[in-house]
C-alpha atoms as a PDB file:
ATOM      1  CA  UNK A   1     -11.167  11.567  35.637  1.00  0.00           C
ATOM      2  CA  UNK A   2      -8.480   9.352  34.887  1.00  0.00           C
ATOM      3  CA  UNK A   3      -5.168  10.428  33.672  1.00  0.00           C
ATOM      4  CA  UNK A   4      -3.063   8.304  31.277  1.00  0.00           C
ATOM      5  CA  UNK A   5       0.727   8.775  30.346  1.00  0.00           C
ATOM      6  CA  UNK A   6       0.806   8.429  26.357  1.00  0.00           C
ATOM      7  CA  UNK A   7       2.124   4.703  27.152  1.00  0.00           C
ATOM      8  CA  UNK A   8      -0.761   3.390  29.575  1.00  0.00           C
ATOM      9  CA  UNK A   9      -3.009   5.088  26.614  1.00  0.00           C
ATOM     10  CA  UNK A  10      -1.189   3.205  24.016  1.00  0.00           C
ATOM     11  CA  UNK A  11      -1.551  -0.004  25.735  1.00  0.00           C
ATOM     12  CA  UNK A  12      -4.723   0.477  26.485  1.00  0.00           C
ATOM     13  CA  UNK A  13      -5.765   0.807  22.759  1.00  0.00           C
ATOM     14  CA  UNK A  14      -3.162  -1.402  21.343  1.00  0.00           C
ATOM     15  CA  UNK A  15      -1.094   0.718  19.933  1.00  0.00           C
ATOM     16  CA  UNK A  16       2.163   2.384  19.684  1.00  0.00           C
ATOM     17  CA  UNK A  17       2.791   5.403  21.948  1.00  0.00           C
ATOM     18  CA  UNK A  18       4.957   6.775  19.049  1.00  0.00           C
ATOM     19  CA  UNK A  19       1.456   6.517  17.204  1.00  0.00           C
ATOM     20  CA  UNK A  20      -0.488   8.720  19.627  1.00  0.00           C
ATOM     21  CA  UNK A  21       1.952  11.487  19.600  1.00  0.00           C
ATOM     22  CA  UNK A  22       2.069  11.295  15.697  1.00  0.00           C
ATOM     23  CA  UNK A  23      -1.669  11.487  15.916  1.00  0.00           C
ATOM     24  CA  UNK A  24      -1.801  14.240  18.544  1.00  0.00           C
ATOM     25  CA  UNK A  25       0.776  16.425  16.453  1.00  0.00           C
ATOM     26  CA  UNK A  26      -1.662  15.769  13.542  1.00  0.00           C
ATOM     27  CA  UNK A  27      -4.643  16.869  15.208  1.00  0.00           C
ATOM     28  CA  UNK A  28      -6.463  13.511  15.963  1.00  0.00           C
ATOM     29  CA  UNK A  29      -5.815  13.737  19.264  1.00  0.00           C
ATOM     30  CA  UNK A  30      -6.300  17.218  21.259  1.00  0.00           C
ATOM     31  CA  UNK A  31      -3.347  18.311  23.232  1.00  0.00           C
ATOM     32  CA  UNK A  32      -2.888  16.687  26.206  1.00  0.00           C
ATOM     33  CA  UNK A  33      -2.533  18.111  29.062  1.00  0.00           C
ATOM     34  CA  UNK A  34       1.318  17.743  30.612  1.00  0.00           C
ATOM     35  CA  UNK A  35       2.339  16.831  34.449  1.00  0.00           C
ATOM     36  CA  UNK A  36       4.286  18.886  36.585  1.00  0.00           C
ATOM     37  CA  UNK A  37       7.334  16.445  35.111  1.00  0.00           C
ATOM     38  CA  UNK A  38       6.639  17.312  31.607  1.00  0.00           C
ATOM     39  CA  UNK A  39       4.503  13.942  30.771  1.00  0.00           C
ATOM     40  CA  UNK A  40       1.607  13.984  28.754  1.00  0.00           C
ATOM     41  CA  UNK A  41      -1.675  12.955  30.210  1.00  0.00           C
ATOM     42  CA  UNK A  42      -4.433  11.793  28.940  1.00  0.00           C
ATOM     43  CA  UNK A  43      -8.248  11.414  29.658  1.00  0.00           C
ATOM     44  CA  UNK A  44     -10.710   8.747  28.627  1.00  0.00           C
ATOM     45  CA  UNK A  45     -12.156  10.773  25.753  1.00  0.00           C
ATOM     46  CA  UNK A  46      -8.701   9.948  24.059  1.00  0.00           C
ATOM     47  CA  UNK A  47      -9.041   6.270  25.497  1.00  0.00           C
ATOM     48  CA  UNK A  48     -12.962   6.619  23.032  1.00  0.00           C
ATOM     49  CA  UNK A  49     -11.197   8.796  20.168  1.00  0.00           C
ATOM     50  CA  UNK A  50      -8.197   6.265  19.541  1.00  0.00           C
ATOM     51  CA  UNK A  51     -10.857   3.366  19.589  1.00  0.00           C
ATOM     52  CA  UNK A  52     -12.751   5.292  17.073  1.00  0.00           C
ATOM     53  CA  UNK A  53      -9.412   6.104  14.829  1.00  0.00           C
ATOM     54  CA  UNK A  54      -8.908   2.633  15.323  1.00  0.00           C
ATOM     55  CA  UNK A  55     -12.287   1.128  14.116  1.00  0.00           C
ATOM     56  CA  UNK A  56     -11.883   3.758  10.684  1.00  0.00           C
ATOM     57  CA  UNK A  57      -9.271   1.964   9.951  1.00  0.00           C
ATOM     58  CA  UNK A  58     -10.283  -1.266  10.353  1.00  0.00           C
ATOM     59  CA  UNK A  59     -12.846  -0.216   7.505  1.00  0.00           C
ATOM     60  CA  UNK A  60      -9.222   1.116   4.963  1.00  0.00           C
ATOM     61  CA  UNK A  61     -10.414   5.046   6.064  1.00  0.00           C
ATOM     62  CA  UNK A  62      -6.927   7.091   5.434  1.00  0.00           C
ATOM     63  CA  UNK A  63      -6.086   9.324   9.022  1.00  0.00           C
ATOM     64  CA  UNK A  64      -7.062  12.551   6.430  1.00  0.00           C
ATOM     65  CA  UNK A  65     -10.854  10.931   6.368  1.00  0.00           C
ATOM     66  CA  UNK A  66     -10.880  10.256   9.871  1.00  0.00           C
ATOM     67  CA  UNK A  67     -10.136  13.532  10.162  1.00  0.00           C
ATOM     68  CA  UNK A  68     -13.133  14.937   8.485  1.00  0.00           C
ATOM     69  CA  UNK A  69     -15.329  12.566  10.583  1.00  0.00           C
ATOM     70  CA  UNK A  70     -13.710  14.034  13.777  1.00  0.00           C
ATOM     71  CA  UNK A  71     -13.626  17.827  13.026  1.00  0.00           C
ATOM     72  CA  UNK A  72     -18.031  17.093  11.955  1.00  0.00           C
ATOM     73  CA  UNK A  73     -18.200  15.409  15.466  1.00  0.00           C
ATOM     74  CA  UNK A  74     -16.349  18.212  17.142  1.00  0.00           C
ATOM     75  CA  UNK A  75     -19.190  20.984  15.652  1.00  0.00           C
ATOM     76  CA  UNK A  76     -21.621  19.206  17.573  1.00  0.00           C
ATOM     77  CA  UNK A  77     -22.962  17.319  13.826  1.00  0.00           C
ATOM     78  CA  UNK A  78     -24.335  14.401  12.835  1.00  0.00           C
ATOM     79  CA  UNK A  79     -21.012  13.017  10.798  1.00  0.00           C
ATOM     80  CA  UNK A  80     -23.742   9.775   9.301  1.00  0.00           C
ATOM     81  CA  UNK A  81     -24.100  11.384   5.712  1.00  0.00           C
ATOM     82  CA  UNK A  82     -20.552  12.076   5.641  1.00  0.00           C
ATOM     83  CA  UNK A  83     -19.242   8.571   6.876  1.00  0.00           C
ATOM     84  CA  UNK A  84     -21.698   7.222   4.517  1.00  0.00           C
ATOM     85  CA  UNK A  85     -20.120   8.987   1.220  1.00  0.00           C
ATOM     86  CA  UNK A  86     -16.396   7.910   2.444  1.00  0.00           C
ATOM     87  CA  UNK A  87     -17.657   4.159   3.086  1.00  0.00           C
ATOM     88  CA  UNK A  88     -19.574   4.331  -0.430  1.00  0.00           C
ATOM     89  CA  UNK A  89     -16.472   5.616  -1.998  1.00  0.00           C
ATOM     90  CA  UNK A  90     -13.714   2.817   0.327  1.00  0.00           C
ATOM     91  CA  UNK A  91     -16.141   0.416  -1.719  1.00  0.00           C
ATOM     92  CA  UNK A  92     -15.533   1.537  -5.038  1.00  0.00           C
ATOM     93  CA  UNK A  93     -11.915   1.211  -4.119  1.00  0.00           C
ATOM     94  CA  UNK A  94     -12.183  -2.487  -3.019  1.00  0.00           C
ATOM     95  CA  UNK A  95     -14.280  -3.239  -6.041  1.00  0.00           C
ATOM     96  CA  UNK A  96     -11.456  -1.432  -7.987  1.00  0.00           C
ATOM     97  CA  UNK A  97      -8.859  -4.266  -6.027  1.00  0.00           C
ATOM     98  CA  UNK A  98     -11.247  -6.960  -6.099  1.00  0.00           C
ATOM     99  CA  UNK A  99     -11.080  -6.874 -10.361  1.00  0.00           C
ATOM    100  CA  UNK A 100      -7.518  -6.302  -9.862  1.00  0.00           C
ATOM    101  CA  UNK A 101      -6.701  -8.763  -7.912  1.00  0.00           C
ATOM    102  CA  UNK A 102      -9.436 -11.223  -9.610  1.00  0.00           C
ATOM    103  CA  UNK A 103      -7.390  -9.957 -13.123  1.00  0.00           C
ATOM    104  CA  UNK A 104      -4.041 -11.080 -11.342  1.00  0.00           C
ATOM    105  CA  UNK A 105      -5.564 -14.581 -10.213  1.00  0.00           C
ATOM    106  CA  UNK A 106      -6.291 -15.518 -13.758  1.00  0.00           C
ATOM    107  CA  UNK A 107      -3.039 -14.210 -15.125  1.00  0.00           C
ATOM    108  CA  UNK A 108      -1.181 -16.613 -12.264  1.00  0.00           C
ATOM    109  CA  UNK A 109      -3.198 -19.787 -12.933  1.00  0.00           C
ATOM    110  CA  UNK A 110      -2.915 -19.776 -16.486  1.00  0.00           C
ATOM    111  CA  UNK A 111       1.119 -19.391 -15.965  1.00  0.00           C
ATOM    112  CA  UNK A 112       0.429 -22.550 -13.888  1.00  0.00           C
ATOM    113  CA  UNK A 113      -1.112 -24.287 -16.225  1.00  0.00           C
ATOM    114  CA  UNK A 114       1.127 -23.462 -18.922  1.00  0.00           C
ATOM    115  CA  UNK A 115       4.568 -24.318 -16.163  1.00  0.00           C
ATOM    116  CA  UNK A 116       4.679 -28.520 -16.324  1.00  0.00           C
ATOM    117  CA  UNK A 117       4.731 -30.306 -13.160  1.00  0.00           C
ATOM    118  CA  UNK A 118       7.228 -30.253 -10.732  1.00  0.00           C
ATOM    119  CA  UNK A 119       7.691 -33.777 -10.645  1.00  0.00           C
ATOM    120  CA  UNK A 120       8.317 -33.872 -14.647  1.00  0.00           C
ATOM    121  CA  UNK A 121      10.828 -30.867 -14.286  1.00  0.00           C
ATOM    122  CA  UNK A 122      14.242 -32.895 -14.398  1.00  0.00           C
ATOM    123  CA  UNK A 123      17.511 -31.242 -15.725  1.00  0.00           C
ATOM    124  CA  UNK A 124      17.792 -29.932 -18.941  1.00  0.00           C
ATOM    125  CA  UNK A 125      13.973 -29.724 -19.319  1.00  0.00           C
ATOM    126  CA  UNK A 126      12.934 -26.968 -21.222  1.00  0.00           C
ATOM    127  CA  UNK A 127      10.687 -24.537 -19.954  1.00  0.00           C
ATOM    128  CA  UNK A 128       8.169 -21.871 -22.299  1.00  0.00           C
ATOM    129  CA  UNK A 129       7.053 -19.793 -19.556  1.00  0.00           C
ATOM    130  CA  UNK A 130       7.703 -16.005 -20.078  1.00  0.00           C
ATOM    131  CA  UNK A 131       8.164 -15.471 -16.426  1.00  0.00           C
ATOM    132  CA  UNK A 132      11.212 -17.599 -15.998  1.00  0.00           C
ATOM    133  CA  UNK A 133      13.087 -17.223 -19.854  1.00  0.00           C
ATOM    134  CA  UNK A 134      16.356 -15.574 -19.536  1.00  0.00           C
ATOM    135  CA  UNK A 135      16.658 -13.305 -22.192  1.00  0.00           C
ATOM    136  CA  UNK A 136      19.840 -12.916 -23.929  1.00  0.00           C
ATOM    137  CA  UNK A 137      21.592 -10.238 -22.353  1.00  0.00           C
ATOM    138  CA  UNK A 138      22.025  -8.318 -25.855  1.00  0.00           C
ATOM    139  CA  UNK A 139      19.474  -6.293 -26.395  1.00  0.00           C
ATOM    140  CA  UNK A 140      20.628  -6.221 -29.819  1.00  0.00           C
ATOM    141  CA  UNK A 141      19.091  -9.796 -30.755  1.00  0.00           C
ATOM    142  CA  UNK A 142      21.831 -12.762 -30.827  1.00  0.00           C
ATOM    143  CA  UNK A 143      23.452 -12.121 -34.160  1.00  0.00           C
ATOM    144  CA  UNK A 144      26.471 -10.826 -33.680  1.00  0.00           C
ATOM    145  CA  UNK A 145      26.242  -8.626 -36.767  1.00  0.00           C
ATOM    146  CA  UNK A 146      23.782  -6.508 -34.846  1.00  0.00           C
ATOM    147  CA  UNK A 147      25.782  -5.420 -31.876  1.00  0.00           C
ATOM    148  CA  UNK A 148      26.662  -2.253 -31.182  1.00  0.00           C
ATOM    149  CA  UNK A 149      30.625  -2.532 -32.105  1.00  0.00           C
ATOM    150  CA  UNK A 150      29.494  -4.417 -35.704  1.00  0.00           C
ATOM    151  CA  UNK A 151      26.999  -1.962 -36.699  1.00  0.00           C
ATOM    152  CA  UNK A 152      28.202  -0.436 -40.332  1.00  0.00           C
ATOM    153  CA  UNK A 153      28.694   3.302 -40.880  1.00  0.00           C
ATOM    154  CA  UNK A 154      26.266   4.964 -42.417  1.00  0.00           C
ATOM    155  CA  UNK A 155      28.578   6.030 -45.640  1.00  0.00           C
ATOM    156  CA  UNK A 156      29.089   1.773 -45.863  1.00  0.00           C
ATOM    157  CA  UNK A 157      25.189   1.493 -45.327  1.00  0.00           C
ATOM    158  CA  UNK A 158      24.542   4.382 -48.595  1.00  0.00           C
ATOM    159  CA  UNK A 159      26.837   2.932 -50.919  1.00  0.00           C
ATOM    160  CA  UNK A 160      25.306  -0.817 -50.531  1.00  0.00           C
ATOM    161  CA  UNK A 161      21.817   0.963 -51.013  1.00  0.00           C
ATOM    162  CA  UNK A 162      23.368   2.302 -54.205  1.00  0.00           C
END
């Protein structure tokens, strides 16, 4: 059996060897085994079980669901009905972003269509968009009746109502 140092394992998989210990201390990974110096070593199951954590993630599977899938392969289960339900469910969830991001496409080209051209934006044109309008900084409105330092008392605001 080969044995891999945590970096030769990470390389081997593409990855970071600061992600297989994270993994390993979250129970994706078994303990591995340590040399006489301390270094952690590393069959080719891992080399298979990081390419499978790997491929789950590929398909937006969170490390928690990968998890599951793991812990059903460890029992000595089929983990198909299982992977099925979390795939069915990552689809709902990329429906859900599709219409989101479908929702947010619309919302962008209409602000296009309503910005004018770039080539008829000289100085001092005027602009409508609500994206780009600076507001006046007084929340108050722009009479300066209405700010905070103008307002009347309320004994000079009852005896004009009276």
């Amino acid at each position: 059996m080969s044995q891999l140092t945590v970096s030769k394992l990470a390389d081997q998989v593409g990855t970071s060897a600061d992600t297989v210990r994270y993994y390993e201390r979250i129970g994706l990974l078994p303990e591995a085994e340590r040399s006489a110096s301390g270094y952690r070593l590393y069959g080719n199951e891992a080399v298979e079980r990081l390419r499978f954590i790997k491929r789950a993630q590929r398909f937006g599977l969170r490390l928690e669901a990968i998890g599951e899938l793991l812990d059903v392969r460890r029992r000595g289960l089929c983990p198909c009905g299982h992977t099925r339900k979390l795939l069915e469910d990552r689809v709902a969830e990329l429906d859900e972003e599709l219409s989101s991001l479908a929702s947010l496409r619309a919302d962008i080209a209409t602000m296009i269509d309503e910005l004018p051209e770039a080539a008829s934006a000289g100085a001092g044109w005027q602009c409508a968009s609500d994206l780009i309008q600076i507001r006046s900084a007084n929340p108050f409105g722009d009479q300066p009746g209405n700010q905070p330092g103008n307002q009347p008392s309320n004994q000079a605001t009852n005896q004009a109502n009276q």
